[in-house]
Protein backbone atom coordinates (compact mmCIF):
# COMPACT_ATOMS: atom_id res chain seq x y z
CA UNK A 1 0.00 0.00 0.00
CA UNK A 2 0.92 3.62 -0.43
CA UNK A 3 1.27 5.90 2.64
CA UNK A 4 3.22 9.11 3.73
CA UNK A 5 6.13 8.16 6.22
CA UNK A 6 8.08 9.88 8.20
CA UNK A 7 11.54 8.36 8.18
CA UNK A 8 13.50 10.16 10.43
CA UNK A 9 13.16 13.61 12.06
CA UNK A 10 12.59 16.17 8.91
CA UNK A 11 12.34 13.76 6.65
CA UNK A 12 8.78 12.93 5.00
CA UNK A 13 8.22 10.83 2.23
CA UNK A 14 5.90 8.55 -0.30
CA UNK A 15 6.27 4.67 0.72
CA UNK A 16 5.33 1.50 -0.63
CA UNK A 17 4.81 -0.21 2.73
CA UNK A 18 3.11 -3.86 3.58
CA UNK A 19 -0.46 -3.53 4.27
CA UNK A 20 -1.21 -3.79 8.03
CA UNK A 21 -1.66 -7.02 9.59
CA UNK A 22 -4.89 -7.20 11.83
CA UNK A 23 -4.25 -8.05 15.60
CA UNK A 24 -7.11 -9.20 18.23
CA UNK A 25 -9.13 -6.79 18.81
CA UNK A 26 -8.63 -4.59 15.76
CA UNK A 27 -10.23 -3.86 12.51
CA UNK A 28 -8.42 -3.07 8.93
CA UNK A 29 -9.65 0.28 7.91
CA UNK A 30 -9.52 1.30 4.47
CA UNK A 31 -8.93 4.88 4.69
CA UNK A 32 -11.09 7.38 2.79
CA UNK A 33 -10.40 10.46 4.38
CA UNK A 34 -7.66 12.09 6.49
CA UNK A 35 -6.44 15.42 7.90
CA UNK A 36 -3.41 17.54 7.66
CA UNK A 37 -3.14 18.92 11.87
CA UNK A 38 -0.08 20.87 12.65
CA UNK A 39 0.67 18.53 15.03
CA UNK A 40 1.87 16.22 11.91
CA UNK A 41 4.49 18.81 11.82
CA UNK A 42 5.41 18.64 15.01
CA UNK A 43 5.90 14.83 15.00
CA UNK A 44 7.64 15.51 12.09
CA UNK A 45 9.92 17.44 13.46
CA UNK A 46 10.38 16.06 17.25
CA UNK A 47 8.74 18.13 18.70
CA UNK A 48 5.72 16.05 20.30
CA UNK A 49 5.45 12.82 20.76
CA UNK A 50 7.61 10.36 21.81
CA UNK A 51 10.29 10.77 18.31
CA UNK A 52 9.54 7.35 16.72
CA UNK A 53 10.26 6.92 13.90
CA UNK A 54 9.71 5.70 11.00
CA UNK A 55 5.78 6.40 11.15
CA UNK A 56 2.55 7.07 9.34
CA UNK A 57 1.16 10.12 10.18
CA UNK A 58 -2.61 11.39 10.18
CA UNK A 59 -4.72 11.64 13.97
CA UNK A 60 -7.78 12.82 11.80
CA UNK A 61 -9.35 10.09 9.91
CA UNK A 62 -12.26 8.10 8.76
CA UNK A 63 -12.88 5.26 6.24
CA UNK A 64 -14.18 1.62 5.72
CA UNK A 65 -14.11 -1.41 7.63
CA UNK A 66 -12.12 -3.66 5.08
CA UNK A 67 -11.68 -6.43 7.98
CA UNK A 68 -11.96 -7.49 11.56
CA UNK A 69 -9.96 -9.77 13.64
CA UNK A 70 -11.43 -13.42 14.67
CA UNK A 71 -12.17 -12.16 18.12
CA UNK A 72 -14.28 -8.96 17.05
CA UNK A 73 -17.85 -9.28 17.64
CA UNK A 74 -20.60 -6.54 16.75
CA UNK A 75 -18.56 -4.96 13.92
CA UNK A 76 -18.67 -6.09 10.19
CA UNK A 77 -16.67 -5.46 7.01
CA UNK A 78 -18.19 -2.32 4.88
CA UNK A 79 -19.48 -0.13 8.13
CA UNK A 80 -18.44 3.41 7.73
CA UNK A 81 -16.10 4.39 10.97
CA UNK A 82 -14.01 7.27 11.84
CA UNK A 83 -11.44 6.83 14.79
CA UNK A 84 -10.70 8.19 17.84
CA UNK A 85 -6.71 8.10 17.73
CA UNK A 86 -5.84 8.32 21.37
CA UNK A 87 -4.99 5.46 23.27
CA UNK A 88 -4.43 6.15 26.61
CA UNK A 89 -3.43 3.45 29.43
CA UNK A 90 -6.94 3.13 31.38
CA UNK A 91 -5.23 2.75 34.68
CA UNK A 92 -3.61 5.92 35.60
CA UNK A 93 -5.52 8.19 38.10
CA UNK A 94 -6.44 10.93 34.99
CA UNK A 95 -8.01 7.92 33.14
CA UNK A 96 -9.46 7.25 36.39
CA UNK A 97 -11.26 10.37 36.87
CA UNK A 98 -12.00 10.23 33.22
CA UNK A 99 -9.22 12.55 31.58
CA UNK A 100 -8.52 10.28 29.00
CA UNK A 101 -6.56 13.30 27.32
CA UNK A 102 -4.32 13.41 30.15
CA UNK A 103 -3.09 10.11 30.26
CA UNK A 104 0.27 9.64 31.73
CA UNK A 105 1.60 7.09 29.28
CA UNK A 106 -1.13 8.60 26.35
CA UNK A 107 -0.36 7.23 22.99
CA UNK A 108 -1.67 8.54 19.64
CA UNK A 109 -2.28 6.84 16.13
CA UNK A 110 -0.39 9.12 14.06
CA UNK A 111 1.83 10.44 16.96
CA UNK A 112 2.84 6.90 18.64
CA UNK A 113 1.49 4.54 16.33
CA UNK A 114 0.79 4.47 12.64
CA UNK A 115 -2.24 6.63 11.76
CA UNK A 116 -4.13 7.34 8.46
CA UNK A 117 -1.71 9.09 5.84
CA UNK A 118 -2.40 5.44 4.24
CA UNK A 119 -4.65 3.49 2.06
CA UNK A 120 -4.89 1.37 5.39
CA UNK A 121 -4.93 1.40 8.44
CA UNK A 122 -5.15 -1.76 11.75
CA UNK A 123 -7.05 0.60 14.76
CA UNK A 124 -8.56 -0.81 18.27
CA UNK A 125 -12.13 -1.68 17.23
CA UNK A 126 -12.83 0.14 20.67
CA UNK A 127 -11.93 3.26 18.79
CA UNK A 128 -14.15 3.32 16.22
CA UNK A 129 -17.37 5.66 15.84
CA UNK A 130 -20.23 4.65 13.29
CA UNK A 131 -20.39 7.38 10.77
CA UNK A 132 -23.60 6.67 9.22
CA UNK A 133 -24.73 8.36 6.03
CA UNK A 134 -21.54 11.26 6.98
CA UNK A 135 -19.43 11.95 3.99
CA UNK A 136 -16.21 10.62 4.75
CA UNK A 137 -14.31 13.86 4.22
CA UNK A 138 -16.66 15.36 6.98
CA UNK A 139 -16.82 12.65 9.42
CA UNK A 140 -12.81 13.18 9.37
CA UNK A 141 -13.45 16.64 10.99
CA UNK A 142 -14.74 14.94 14.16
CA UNK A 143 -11.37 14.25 15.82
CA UNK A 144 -10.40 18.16 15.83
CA UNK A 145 -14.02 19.29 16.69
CA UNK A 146 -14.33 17.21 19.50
CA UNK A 147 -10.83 18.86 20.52
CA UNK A 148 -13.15 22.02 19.97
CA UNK A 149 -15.98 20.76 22.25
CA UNK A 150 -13.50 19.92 24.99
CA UNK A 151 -12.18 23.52 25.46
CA UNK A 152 -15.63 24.49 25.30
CA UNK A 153 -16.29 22.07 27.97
CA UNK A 154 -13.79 23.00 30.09
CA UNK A 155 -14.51 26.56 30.10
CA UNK A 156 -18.38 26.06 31.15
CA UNK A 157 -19.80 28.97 30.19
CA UNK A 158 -22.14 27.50 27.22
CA UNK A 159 -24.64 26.14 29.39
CA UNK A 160 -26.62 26.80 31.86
CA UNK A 161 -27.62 29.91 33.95
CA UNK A 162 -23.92 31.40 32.87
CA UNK A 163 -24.94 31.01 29.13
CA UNK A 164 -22.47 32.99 26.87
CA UNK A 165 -23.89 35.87 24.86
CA UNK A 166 -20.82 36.86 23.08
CA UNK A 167 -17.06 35.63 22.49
CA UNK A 168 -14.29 36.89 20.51
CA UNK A 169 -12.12 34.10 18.46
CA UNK A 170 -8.12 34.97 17.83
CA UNK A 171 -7.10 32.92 14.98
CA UNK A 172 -9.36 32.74 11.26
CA UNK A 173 -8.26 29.20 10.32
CA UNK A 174 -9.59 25.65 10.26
CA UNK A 175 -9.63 25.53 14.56
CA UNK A 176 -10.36 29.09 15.23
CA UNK A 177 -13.55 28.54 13.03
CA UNK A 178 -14.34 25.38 14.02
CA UNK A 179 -14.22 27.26 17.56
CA UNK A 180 -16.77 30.25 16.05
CA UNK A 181 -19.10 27.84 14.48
CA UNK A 182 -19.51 25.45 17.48
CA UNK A 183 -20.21 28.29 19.48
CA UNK A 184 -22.49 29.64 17.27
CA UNK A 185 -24.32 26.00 17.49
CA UNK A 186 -23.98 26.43 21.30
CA UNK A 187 -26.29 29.24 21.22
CA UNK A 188 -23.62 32.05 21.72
CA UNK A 189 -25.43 35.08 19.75
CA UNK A 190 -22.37 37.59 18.83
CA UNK A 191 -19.33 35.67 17.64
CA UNK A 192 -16.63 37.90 16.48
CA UNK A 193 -13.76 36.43 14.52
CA UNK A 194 -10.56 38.51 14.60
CA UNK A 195 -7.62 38.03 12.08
CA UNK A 196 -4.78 39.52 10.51
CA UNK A 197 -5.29 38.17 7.32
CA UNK A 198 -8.00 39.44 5.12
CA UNK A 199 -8.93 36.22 3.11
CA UNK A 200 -10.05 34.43 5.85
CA UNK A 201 -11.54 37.48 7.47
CA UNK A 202 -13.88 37.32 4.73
CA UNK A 203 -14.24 33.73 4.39
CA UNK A 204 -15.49 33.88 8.19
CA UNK A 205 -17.83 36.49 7.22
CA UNK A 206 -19.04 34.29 4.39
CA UNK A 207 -19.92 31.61 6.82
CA UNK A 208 -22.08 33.95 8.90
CA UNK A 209 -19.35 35.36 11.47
CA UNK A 210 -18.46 38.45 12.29
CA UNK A 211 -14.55 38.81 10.55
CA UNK A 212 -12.09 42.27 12.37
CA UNK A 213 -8.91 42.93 12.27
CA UNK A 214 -7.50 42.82 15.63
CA UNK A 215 -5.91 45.86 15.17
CA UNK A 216 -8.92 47.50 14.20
CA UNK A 217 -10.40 50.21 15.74
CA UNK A 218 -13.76 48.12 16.13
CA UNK A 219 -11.58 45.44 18.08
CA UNK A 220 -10.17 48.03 20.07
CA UNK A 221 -13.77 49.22 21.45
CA UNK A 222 -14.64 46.38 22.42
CA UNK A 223 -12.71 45.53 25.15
CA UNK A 224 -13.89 43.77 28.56
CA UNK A 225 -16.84 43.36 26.39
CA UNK A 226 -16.78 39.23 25.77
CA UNK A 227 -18.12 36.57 27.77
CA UNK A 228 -15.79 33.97 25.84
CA UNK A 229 -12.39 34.82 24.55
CA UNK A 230 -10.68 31.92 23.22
CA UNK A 231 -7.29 31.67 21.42
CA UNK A 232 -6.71 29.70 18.02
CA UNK A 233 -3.21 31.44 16.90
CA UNK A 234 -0.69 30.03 19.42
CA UNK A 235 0.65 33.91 19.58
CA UNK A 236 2.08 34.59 23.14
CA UNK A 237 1.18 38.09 22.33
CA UNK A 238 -2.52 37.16 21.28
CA UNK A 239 -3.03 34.92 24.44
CA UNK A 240 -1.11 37.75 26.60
CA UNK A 241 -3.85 40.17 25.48
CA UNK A 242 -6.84 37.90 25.84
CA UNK A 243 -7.74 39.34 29.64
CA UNK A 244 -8.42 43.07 28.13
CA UNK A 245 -11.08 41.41 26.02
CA UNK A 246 -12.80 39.24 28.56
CA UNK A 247 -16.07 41.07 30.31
CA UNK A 248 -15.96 40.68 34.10
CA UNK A 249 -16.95 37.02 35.67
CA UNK A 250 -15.71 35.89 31.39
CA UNK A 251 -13.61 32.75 30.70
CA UNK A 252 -10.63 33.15 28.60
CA UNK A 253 -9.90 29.62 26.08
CA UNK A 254 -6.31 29.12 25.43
CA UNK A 255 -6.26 26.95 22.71
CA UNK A 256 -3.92 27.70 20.17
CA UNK A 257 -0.46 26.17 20.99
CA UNK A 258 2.17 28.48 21.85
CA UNK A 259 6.11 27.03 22.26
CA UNK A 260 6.60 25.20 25.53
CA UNK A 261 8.60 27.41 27.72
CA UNK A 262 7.02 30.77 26.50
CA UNK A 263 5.40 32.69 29.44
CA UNK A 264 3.20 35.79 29.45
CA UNK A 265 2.59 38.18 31.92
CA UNK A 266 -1.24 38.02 33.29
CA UNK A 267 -1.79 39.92 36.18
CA UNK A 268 -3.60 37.99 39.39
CA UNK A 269 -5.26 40.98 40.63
CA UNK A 270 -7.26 41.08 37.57
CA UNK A 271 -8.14 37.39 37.46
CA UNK A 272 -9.27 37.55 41.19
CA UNK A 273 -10.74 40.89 41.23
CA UNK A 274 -12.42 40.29 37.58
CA UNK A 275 -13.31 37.03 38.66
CA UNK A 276 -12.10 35.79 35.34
CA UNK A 277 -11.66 31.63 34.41
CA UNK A 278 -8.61 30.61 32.20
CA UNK A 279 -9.37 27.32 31.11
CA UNK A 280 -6.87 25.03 29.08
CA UNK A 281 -7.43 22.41 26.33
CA UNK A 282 -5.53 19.43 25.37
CA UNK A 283 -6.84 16.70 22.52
CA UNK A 284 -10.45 15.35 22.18
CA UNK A 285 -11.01 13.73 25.46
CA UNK A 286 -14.29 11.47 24.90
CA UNK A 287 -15.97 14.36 22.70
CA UNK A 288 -15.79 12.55 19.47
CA UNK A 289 -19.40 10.96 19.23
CA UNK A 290 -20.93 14.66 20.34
CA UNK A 291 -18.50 16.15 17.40
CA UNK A 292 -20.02 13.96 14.83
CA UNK A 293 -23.71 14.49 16.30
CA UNK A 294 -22.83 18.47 15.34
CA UNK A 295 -21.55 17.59 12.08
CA UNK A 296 -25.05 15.59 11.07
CA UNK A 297 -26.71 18.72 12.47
CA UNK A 298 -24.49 21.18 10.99
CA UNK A 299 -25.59 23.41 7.28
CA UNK A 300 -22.23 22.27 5.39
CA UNK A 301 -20.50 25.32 6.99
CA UNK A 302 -17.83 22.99 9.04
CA UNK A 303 -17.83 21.06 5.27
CA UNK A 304 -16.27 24.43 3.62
CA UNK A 305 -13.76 24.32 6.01
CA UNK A 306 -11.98 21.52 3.61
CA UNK A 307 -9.82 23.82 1.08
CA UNK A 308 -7.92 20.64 -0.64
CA UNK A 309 -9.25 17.33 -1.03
CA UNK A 310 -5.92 15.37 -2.75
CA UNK A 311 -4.29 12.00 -3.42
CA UNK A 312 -1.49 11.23 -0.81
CA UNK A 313 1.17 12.18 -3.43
CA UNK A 314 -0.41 15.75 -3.32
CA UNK A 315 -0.07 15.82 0.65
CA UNK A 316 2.62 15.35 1.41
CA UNK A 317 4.23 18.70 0.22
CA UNK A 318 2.02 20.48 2.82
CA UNK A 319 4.03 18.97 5.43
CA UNK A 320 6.99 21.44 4.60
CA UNK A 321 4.83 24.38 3.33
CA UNK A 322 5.41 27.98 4.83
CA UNK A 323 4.27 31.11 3.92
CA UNK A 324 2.70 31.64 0.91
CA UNK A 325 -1.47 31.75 0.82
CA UNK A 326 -3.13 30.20 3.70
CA UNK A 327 -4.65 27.33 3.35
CA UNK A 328 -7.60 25.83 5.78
CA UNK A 329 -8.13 21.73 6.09
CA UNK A 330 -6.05 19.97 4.05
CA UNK A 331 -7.19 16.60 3.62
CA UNK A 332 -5.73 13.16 1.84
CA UNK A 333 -9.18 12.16 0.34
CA UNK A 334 -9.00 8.42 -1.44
CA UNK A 335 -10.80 7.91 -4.77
């Protein structure tokens, strides 16, 4: 089979490699849909994960069941799955209390173990979500929303008698408007999406958001004005400004992934006096059958998300891209 490997650090490539042999407990997925995270670059590169190497990327899939191991009951060739890649340990005290995500000893398909840059792909039949009538393509999308639904989770304002009315969204790609749009779905009324670059300024505003520059004098007036500020860029600058934006008794998402080591000054006064959360959010948690319940419900806005649909061969030069036009979800779609 053909698949995308990474054979040491830096170094991606095209491979012909042996198609997966099933285990107990597994299923063979034929892969029809997987997408492009930069966290692939980062396992590319060393910098998370645990550095194996070689390995198939791709933590954001979805395909057919092509075959199941003798011991697999309840699952049959031809059903249309898309996988939740972590696999954490079950035992620790975080899986314990039910923080999957925060595993000790969490592994990843596509981070620890081969994942779905391939025609196919052997995953835990534990780990796979019926897609129903989904397109493949979309139903791939569930892995980072679900990331999506966690933060939103975590910060706890969406529900209830603390209901968010507004929230401001740094960041105008794939995450930052998967944030917007779930929130939208969420009920939050006044979703503002801020970004420095104009084409995805007005692709948000195309998909029903409200698109400013943050340096824009609009922006600017609006401060300790949002219920909900959340962070999609990964900016220390962006996430350092986040508390000017965030109305009294507001929760402030940092989502975006900034360097490890970086620090920003956040005054305590503020968050005790303001009464302000700051909530954290790391993977999907167990979010991933809610994330493809708000696909089936969604109007095809997540869908436009999806800027390439391409053969592996096509891929694979987006894992050294930079600069140039921005892009949104890149996906490895088969035929």
């Amino acid at each position: 089979m053909q698949a995308i490997s990474f054979t040491e650090r830096g170094v991606a490539g095209l491979a012909d490699m042996p198609r997966p042999t099933l285990a107990p407990g597994h299923a063979l997925i034929r892969v029809k849909a997987a997408g492009l995270c930069h966290t692939d670059i980062d396992v590319l590169h060393g910098r998370y994960g645990e550095g194996r190497f070689p390995l198939v990327p791709g933590h954001e899939y979805a395909g057919l069941v092509e075959a199941v191991a003798e011991d697999v009951t309840g699952l049959r060739p031809g059903a249309r799955v898309a996988v939740d890649p972590n696999l954490p340990c079950g035992t620790c005290n975080l899986c314990r209390k039910g923080m999957t995500n925060l595993c000790k000893e969490l592994k990843a398909y596509g981070v620890t173990q081969d994942g779905g840059f391939a025609e196919y792909s052997t995953v835990r039949v534990s780990h796979l979500h019926d897609i129903g009538d989904l397109p493949f393509d979309v139903a791939a999308l569930a892995e980072p929303l679900a990331c999506v639904l966690n933060g939103l989770g975590n910060i706890g304002l969406t529900t209830g008698v603390r209901r968010a009315e507004s929230a401001l969204v740094f960041g105008g790609g794939p995450i930052g408007l998967l944030l917007a749009l779930s929130m939208k779905a969420r009920g939050v009324g006044d979703v503002v999406v801020a970004d420095i670059d104009e084409s995805r300024l007005r692709f948000a505003e195309e998909l029903g958001l409200e698109a400013l520059h943050p340096k824009s004098p609009e922006i600017e007036g609006r401060k300790r004005s949002f219920d909900l500020v959340a962070d999609a860029t990964g900016v220390p600058a962006v996430v350092e400004s986040m508390p000017e934006f965030a109305l009294d008794g507001g929760a402030i998402l940092v989502f975006g992934v900034c360097a490890p080591g970086v620090r920003v000054p956040i005054s305590p006064f503020d968050i005790f006096r303001r009464q302000l959360t700051i909530a954290g959010s790391h993977s999907l948690n167990q979010n991933l059958p809610a994330a493809l319940e708000l696909l089936r419900k969604d109007n095809g806005a997540m869908a436009r998300l999806i800027s390439h649909r391409l053969p592996l061969n096509e891929v694979l030069p987006f894992f050294s891209k930079s600069g140039g036009a921005p892009t949104m979800k890149v996906q490895f779609v088969a035929e």
